[in-house]
PDB file of N, CA and C in Angstrom:
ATOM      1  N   UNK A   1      91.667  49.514  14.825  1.00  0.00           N
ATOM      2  CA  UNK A   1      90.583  49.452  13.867  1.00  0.00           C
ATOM      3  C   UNK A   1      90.923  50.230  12.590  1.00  0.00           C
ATOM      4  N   UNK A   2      91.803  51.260  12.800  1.00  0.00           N
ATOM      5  CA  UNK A   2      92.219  52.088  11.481  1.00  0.00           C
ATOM      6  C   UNK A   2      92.982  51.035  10.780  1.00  0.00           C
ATOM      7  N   UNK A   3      93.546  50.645  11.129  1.00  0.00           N
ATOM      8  CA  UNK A   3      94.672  49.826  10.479  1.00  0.00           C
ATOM      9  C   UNK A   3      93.847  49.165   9.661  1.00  0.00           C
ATOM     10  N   UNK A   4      92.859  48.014   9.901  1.00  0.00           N
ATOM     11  CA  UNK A   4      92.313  47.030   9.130  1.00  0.00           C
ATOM     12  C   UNK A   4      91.397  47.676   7.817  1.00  0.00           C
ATOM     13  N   UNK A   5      91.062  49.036   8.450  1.00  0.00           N
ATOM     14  CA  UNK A   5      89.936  50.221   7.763  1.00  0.00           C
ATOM     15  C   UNK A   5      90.876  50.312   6.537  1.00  0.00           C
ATOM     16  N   UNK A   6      92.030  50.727   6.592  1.00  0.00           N
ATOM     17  CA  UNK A   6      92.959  51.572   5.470  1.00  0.00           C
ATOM     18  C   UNK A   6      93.165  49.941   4.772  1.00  0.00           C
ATOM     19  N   UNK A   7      93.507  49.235   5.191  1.00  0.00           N
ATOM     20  CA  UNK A   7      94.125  47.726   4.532  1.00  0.00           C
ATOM     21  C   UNK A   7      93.216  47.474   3.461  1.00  0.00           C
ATOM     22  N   UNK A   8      91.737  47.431   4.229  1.00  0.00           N
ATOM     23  CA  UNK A   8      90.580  47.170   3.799  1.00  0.00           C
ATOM     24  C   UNK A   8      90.045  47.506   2.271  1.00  0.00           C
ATOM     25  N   UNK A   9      90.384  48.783   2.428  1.00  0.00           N
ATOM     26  CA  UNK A   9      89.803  49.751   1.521  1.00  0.00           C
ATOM     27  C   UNK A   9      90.854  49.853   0.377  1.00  0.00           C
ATOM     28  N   UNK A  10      91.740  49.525   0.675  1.00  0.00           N
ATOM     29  CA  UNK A  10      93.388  49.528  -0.190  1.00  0.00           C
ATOM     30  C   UNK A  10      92.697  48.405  -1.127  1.00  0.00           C
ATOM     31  N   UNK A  11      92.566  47.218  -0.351  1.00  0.00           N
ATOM     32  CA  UNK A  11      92.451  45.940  -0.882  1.00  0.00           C
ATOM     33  C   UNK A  11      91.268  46.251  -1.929  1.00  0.00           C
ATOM     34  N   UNK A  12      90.099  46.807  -1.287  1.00  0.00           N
ATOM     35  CA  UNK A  12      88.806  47.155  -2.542  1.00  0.00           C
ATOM     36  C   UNK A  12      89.059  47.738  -3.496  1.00  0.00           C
ATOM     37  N   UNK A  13      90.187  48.573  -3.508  1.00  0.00           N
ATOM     38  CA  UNK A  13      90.168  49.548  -4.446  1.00  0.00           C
ATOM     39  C   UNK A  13      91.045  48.572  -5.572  1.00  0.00           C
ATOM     40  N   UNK A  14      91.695  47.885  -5.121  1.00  0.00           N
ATOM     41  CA  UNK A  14      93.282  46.776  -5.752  1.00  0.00           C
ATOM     42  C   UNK A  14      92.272  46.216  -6.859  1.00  0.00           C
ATOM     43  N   UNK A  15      90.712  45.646  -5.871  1.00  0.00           N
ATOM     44  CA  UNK A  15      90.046  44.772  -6.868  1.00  0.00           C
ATOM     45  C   UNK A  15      89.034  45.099  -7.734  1.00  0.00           C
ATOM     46  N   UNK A  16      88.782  46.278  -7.253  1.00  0.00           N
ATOM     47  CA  UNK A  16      87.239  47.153  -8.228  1.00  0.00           C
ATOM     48  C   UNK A  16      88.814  47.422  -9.558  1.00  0.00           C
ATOM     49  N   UNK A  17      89.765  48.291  -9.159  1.00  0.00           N
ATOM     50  CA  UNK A  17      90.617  48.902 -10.404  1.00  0.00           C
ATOM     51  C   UNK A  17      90.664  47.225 -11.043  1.00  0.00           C
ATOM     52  N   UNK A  18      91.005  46.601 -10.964  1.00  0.00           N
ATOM     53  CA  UNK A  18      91.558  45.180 -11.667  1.00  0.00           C
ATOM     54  C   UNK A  18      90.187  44.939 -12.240  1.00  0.00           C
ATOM     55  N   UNK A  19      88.868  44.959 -11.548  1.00  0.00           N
ATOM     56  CA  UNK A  19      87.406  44.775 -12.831  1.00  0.00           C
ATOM     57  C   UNK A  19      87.743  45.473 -13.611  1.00  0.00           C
ATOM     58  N   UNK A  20      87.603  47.326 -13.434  1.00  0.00           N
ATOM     59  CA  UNK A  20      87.814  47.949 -14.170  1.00  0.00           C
ATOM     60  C   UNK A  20      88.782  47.862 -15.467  1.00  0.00           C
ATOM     61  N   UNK A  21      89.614  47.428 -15.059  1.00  0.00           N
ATOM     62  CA  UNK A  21      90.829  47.656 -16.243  1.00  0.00           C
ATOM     63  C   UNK A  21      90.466  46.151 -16.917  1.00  0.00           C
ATOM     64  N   UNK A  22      90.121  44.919 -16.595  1.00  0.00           N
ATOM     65  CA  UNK A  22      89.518  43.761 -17.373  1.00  0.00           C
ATOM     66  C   UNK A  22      88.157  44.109 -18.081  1.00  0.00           C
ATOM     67  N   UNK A  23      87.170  45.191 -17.558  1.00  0.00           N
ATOM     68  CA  UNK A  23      86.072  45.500 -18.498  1.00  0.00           C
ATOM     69  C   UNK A  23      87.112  46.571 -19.928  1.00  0.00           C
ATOM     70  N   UNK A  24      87.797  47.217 -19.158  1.00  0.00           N
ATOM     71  CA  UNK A  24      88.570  48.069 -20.389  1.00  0.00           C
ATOM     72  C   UNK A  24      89.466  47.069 -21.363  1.00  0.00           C
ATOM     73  N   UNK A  25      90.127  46.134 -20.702  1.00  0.00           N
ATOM     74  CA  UNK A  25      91.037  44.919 -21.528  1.00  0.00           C
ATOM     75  C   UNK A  25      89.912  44.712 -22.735  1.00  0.00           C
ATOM     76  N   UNK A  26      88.475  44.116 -22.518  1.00  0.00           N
ATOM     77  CA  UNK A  26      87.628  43.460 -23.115  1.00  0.00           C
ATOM     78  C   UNK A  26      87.124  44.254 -24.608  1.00  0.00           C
ATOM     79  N   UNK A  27      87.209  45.648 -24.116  1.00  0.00           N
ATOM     80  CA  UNK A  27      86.307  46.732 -25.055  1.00  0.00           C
ATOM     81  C   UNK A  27      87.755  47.222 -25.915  1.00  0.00           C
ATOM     82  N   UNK A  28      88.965  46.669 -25.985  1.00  0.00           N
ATOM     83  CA  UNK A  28      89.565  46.624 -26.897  1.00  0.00           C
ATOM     84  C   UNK A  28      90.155  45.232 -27.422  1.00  0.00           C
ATOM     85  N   UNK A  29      89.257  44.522 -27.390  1.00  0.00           N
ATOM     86  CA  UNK A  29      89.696  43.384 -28.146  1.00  0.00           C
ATOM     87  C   UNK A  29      88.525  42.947 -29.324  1.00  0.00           C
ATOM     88  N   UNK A  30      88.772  41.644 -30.330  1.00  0.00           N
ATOM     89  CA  UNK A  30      87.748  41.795 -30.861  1.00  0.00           C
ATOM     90  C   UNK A  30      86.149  40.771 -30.017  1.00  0.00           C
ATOM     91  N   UNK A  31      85.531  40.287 -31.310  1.00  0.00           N
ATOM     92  CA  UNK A  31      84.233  39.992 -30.904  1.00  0.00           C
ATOM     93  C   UNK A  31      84.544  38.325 -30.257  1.00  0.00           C
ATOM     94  N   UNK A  32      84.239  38.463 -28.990  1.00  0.00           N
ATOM     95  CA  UNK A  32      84.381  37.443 -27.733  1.00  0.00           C
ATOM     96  C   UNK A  32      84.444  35.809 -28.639  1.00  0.00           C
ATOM     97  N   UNK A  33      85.153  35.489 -28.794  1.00  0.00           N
ATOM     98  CA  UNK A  33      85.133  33.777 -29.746  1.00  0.00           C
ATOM     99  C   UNK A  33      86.320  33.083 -29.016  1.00  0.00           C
ATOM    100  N   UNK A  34      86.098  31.415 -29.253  1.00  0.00           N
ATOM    101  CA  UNK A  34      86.931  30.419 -28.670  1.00  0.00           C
ATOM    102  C   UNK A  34      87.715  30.035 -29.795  1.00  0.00           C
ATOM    103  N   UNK A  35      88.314  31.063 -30.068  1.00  0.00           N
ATOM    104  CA  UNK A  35      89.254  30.724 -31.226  1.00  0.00           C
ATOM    105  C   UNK A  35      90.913  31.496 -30.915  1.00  0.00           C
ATOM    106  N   UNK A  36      91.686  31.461 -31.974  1.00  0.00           N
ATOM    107  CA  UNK A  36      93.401  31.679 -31.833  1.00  0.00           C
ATOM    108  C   UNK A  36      93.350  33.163 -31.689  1.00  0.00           C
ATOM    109  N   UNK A  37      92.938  33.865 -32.660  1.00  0.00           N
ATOM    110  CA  UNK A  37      92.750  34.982 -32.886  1.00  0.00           C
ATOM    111  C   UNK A  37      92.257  35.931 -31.960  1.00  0.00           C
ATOM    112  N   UNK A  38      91.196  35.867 -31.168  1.00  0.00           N
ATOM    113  CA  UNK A  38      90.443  36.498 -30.156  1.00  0.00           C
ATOM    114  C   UNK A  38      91.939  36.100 -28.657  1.00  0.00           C
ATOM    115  N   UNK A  39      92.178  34.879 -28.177  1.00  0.00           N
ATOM    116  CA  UNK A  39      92.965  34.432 -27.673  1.00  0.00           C
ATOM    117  C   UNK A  39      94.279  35.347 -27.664  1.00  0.00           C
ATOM    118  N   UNK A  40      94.970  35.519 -28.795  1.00  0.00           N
ATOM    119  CA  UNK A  40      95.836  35.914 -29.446  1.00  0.00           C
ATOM    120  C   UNK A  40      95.948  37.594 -28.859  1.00  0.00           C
ATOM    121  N   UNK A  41      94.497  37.533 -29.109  1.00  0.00           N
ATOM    122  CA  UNK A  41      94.401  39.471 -28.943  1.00  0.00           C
ATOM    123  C   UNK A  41      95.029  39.861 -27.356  1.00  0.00           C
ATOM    124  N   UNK A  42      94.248  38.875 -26.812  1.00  0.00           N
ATOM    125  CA  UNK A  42      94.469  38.994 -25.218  1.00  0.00           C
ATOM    126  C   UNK A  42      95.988  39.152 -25.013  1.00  0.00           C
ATOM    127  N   UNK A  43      96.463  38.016 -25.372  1.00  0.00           N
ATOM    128  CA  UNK A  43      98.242  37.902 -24.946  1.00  0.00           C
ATOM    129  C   UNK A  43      98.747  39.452 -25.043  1.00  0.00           C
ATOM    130  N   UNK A  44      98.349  40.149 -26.094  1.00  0.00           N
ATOM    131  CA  UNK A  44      99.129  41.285 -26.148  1.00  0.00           C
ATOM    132  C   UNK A  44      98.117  42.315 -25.856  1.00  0.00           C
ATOM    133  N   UNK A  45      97.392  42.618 -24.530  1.00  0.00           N
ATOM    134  CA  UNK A  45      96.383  43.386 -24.258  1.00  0.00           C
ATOM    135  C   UNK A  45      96.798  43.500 -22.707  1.00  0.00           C
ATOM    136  N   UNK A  46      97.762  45.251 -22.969  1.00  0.00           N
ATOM    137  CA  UNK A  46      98.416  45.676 -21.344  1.00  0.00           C
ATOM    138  C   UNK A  46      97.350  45.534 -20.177  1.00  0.00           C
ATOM    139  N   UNK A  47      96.248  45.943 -20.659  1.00  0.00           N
ATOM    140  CA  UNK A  47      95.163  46.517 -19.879  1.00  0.00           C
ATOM    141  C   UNK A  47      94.530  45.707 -18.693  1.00  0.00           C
ATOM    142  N   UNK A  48      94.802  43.733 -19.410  1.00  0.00           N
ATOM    143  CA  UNK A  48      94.673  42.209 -19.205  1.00  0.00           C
ATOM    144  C   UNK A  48      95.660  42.263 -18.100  1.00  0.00           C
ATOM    145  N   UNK A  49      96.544  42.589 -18.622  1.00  0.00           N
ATOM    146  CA  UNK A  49      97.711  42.484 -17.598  1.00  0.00           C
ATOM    147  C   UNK A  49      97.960  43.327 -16.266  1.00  0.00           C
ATOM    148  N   UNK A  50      97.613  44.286 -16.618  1.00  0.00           N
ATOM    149  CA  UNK A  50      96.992  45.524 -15.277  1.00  0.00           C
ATOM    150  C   UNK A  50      96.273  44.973 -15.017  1.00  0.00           C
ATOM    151  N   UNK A  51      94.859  44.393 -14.779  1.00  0.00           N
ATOM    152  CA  UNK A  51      94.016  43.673 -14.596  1.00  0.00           C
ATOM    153  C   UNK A  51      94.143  42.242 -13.380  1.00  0.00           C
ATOM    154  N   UNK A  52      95.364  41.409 -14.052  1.00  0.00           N
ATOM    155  CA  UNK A  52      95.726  40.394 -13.442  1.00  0.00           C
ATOM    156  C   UNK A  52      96.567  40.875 -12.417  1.00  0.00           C
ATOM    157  N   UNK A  53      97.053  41.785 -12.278  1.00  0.00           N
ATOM    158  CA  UNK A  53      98.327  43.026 -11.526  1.00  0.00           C
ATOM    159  C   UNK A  53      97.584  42.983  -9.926  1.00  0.00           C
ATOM    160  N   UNK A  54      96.413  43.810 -10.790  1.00  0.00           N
ATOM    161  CA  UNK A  54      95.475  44.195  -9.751  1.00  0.00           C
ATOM    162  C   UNK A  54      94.728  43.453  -8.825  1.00  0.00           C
ATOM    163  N   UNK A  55      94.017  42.278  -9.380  1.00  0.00           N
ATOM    164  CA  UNK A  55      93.860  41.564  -8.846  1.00  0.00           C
ATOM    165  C   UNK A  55      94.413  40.641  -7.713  1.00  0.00           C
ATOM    166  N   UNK A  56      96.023  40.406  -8.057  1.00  0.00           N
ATOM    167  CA  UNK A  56      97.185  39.469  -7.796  1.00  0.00           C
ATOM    168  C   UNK A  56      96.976  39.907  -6.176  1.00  0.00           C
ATOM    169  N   UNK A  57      97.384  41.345  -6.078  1.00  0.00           N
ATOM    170  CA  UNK A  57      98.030  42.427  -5.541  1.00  0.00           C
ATOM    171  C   UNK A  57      96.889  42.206  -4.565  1.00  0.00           C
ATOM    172  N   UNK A  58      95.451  42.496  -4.476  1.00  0.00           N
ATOM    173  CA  UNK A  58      94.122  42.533  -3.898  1.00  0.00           C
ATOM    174  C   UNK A  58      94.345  41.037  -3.136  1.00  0.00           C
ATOM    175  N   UNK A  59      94.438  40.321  -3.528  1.00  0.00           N
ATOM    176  CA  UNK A  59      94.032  38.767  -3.327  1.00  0.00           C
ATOM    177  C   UNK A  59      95.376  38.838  -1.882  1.00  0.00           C
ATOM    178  N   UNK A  60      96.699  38.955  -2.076  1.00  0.00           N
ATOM    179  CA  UNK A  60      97.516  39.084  -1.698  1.00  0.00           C
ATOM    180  C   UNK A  60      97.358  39.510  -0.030  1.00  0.00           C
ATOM    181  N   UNK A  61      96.802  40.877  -0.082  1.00  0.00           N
ATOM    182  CA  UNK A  61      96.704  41.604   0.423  1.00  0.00           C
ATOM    183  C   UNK A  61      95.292  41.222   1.250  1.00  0.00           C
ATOM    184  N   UNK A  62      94.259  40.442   0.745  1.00  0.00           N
ATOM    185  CA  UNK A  62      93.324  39.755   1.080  1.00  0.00           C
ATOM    186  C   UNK A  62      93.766  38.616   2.297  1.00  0.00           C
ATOM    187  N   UNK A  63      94.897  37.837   1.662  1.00  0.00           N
ATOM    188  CA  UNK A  63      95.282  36.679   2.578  1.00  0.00           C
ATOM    189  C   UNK A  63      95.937  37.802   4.024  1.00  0.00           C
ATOM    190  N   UNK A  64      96.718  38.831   3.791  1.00  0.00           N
ATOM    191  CA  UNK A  64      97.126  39.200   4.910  1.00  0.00           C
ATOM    192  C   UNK A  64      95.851  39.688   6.086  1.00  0.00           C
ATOM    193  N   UNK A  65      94.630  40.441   5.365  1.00  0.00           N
ATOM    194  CA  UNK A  65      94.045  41.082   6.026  1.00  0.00           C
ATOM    195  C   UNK A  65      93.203  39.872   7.160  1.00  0.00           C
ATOM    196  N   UNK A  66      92.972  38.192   6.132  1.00  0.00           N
ATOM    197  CA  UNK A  66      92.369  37.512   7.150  1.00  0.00           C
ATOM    198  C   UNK A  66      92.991  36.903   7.780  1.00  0.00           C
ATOM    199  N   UNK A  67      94.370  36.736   7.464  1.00  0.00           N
ATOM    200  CA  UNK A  67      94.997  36.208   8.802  1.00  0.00           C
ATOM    201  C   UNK A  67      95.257  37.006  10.110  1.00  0.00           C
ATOM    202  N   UNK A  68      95.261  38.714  10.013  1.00  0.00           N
ATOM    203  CA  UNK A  68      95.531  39.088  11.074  1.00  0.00           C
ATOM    204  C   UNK A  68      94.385  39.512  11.923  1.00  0.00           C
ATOM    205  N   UNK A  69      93.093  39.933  11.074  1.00  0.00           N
ATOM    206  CA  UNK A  69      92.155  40.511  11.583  1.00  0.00           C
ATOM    207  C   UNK A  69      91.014  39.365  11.288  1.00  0.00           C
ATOM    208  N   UNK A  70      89.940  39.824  12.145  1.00  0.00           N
ATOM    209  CA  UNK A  70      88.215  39.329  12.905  1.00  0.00           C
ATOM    210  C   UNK A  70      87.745  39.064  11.061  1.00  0.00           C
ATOM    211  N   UNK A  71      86.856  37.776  10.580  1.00  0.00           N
ATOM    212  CA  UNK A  71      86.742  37.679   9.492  1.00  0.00           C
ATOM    213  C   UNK A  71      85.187  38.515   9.565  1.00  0.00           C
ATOM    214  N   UNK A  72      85.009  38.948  10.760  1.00  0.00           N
ATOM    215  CA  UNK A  72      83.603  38.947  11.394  1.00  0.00           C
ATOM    216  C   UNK A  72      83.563  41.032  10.677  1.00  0.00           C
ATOM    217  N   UNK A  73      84.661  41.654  10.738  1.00  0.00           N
ATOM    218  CA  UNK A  73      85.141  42.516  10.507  1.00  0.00           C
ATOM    219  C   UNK A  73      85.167  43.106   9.149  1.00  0.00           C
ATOM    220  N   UNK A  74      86.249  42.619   8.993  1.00  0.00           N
ATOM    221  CA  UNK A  74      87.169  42.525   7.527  1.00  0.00           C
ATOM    222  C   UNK A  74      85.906  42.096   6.186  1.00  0.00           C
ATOM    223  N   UNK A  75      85.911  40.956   6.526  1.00  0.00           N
ATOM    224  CA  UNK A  75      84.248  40.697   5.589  1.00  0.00           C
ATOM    225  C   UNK A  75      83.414  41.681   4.850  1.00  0.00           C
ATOM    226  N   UNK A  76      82.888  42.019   5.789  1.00  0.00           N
ATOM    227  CA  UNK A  76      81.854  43.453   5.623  1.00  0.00           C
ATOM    228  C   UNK A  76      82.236  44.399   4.988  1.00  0.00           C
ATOM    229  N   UNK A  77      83.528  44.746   5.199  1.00  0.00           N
ATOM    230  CA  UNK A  77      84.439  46.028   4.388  1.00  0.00           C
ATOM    231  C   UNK A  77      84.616  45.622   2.933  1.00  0.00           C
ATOM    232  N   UNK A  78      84.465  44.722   2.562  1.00  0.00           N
ATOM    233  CA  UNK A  78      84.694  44.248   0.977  1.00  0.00           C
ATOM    234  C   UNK A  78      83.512  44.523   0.510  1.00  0.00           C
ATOM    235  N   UNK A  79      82.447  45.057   0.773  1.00  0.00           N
ATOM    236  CA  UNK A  79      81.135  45.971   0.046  1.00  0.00           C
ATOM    237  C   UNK A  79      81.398  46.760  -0.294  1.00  0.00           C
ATOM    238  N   UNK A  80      82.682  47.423   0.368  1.00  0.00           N
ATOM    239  CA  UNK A  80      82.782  49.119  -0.515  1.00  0.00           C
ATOM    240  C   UNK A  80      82.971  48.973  -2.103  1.00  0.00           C
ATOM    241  N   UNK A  81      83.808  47.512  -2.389  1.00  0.00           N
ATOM    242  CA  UNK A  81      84.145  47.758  -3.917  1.00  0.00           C
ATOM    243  C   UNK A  81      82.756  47.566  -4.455  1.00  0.00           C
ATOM    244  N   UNK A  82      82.001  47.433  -4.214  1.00  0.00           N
ATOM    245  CA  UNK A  82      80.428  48.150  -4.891  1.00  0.00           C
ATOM    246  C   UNK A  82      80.728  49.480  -4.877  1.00  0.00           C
ATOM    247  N   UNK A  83      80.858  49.660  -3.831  1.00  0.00           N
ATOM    248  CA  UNK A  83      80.864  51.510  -3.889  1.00  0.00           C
ATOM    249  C   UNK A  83      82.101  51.796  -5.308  1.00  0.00           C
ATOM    250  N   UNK A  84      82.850  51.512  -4.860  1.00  0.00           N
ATOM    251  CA  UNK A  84      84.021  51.885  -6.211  1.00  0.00           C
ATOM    252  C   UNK A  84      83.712  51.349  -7.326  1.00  0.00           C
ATOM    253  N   UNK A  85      82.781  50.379  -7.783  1.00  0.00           N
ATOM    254  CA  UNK A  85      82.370  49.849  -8.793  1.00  0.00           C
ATOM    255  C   UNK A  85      81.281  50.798  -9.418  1.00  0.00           C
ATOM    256  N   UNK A  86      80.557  51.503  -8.698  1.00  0.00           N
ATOM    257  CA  UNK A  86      79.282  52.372  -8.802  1.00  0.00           C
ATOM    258  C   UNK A  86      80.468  53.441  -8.896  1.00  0.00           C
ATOM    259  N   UNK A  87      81.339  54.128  -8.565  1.00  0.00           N
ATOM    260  CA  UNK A  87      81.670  55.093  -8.679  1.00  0.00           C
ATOM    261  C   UNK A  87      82.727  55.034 -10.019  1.00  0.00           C
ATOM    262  N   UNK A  88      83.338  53.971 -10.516  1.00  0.00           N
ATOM    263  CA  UNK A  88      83.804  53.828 -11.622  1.00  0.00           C
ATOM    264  C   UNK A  88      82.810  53.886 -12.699  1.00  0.00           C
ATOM    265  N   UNK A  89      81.734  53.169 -12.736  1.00  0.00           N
ATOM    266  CA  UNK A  89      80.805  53.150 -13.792  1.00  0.00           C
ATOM    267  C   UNK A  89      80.347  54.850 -14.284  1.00  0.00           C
ATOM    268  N   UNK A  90      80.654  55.525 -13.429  1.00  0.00           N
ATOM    269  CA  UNK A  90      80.116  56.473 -13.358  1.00  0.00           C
ATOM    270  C   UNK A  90      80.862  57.763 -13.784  1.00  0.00           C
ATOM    271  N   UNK A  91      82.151  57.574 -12.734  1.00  0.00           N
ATOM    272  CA  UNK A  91      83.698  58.884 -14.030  1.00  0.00           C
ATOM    273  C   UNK A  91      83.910  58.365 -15.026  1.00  0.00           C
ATOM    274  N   UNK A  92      84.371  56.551 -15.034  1.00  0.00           N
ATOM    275  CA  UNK A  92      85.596  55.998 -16.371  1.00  0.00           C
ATOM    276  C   UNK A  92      84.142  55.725 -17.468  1.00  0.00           C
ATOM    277  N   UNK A  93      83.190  55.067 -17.405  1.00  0.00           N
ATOM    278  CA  UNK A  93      82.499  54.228 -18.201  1.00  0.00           C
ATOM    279  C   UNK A  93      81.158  55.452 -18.699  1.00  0.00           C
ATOM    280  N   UNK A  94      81.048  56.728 -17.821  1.00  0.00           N
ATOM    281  CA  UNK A  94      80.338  57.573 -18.427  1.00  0.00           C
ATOM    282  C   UNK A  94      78.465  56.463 -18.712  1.00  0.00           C
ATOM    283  N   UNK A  95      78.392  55.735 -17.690  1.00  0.00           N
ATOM    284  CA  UNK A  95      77.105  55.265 -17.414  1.00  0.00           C
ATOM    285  C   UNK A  95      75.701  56.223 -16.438  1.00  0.00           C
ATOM    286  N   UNK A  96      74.707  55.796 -16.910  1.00  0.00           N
ATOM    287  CA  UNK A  96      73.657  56.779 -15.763  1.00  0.00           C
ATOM    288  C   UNK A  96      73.196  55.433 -14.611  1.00  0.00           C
ATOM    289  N   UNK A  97      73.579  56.316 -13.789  1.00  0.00           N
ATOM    290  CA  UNK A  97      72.944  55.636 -12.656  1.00  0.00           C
ATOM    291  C   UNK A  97      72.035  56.070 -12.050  1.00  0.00           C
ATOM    292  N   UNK A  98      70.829  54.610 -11.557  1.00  0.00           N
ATOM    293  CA  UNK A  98      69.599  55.254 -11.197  1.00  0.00           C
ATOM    294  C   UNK A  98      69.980  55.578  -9.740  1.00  0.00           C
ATOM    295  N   UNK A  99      68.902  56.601  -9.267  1.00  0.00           N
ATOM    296  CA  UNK A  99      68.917  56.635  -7.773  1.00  0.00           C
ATOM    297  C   UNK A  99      68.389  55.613  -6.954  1.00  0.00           C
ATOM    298  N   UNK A 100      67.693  54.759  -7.246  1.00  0.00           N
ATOM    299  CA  UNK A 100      67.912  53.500  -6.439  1.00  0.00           C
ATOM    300  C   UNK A 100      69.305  52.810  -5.932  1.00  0.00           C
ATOM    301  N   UNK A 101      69.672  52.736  -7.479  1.00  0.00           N
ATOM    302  CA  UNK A 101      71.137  52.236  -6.872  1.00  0.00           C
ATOM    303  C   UNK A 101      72.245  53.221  -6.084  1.00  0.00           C
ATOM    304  N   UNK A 102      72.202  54.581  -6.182  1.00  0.00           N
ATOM    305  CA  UNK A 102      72.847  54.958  -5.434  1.00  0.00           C
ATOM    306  C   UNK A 102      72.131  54.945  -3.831  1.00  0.00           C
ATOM    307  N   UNK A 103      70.755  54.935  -3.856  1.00  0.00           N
ATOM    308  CA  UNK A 103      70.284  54.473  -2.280  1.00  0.00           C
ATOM    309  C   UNK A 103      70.822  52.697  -2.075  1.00  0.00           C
ATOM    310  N   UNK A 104      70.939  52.638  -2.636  1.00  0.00           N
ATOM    311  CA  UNK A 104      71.780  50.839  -2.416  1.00  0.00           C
ATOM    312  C   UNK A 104      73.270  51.037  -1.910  1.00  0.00           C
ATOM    313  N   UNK A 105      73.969  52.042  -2.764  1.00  0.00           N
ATOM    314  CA  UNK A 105      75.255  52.194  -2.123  1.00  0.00           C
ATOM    315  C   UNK A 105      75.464  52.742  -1.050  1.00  0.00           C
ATOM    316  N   UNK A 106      74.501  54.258  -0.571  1.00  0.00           N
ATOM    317  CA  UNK A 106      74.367  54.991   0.506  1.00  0.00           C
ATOM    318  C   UNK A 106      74.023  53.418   1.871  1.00  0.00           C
ATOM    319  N   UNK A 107      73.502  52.940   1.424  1.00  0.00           N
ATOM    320  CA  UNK A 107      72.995  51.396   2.203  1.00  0.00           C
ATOM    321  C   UNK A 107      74.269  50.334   2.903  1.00  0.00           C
ATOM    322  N   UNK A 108      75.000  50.614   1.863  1.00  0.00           N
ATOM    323  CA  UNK A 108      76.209  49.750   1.964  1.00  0.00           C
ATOM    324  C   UNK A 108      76.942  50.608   2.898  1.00  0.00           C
ATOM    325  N   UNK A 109      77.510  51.544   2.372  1.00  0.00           N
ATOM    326  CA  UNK A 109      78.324  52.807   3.055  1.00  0.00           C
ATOM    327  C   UNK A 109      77.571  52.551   5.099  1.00  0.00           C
ATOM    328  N   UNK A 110      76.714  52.607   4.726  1.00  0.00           N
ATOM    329  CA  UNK A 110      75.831  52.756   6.250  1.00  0.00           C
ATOM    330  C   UNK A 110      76.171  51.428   7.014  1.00  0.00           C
ATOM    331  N   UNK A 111      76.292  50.550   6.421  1.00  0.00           N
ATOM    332  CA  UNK A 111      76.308  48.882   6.983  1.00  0.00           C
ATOM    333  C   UNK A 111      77.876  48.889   7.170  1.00  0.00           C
ATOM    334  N   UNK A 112      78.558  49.053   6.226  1.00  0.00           N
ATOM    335  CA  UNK A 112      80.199  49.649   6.423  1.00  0.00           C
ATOM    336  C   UNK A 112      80.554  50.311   7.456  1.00  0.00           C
ATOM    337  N   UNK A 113      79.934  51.020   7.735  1.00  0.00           N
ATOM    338  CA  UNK A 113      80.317  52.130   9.075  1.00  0.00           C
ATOM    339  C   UNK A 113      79.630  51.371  10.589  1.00  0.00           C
ATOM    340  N   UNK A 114      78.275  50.481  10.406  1.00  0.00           N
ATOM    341  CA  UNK A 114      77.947  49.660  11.752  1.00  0.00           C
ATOM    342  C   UNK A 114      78.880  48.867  11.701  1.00  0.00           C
ATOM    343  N   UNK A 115      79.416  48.068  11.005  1.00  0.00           N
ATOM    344  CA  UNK A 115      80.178  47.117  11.416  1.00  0.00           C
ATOM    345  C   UNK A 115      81.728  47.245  12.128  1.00  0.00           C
ATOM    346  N   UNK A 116      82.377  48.627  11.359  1.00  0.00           N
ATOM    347  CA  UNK A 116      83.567  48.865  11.930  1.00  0.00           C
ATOM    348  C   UNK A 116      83.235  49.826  13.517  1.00  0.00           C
ATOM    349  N   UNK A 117      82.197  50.224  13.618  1.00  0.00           N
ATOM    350  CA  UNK A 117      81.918  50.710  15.473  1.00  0.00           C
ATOM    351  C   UNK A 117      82.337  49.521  16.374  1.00  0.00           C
TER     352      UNK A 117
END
């Protein structure tokens, strides 16, 4: 059960960092348009590319976790990247979070832990 736990959580973290670094790609480019220029910006935007890295890497690592392990399992553990999403918003993005939503994550965390017993 550790095994799939650590895989698990590897994998959340692969894909919350890859949002993260695509919300950061975004907030240095210019104003969102279907044009060359905006387009243009992207191609040369590392952050895009960490982003797609991260993702790649998650997804990857995704196909291994459901071929070896219970989808009944594994599933459930992909809520934490809420948790890392709430906890990014919160060091990198310098956002306030209400306490509802952290009773939403404490929620998750709790449902996370019934499922891997």
């Amino acid at each position: 059960m550790l095994k799939i736990i650590l895989l698990s959580v590897a994998q959340c973290l692969l894909l919350s960092g890859g949002q993260v670094m695509l919300k950061l790609a975004m907030g240095h480019t210019g104003q969102f348009g279907f044009t060359w220029v905006f387009f243009r910006s992207l191609l040369v935007n590392y952050r895009l590319l960490a982003s797609g890295l991260c993702m790649t890497a998650a997804t990857i690592l995704w196909l291994y976790i459901i071929k070896h392990f219970d989808f009944s399992v594994a599933y459930p553990i992909t809520g934490m990247s809420y948790v890392f999403g709430m906890l990014a918003a919160t060091c990198i993005f310098h956002e306030a979070i209400p306490l509802t939503r952290w009773i939403g994550v404490a929620l998750i965390v709790g449902g996370v832990a019934l499922t891997t017993r």
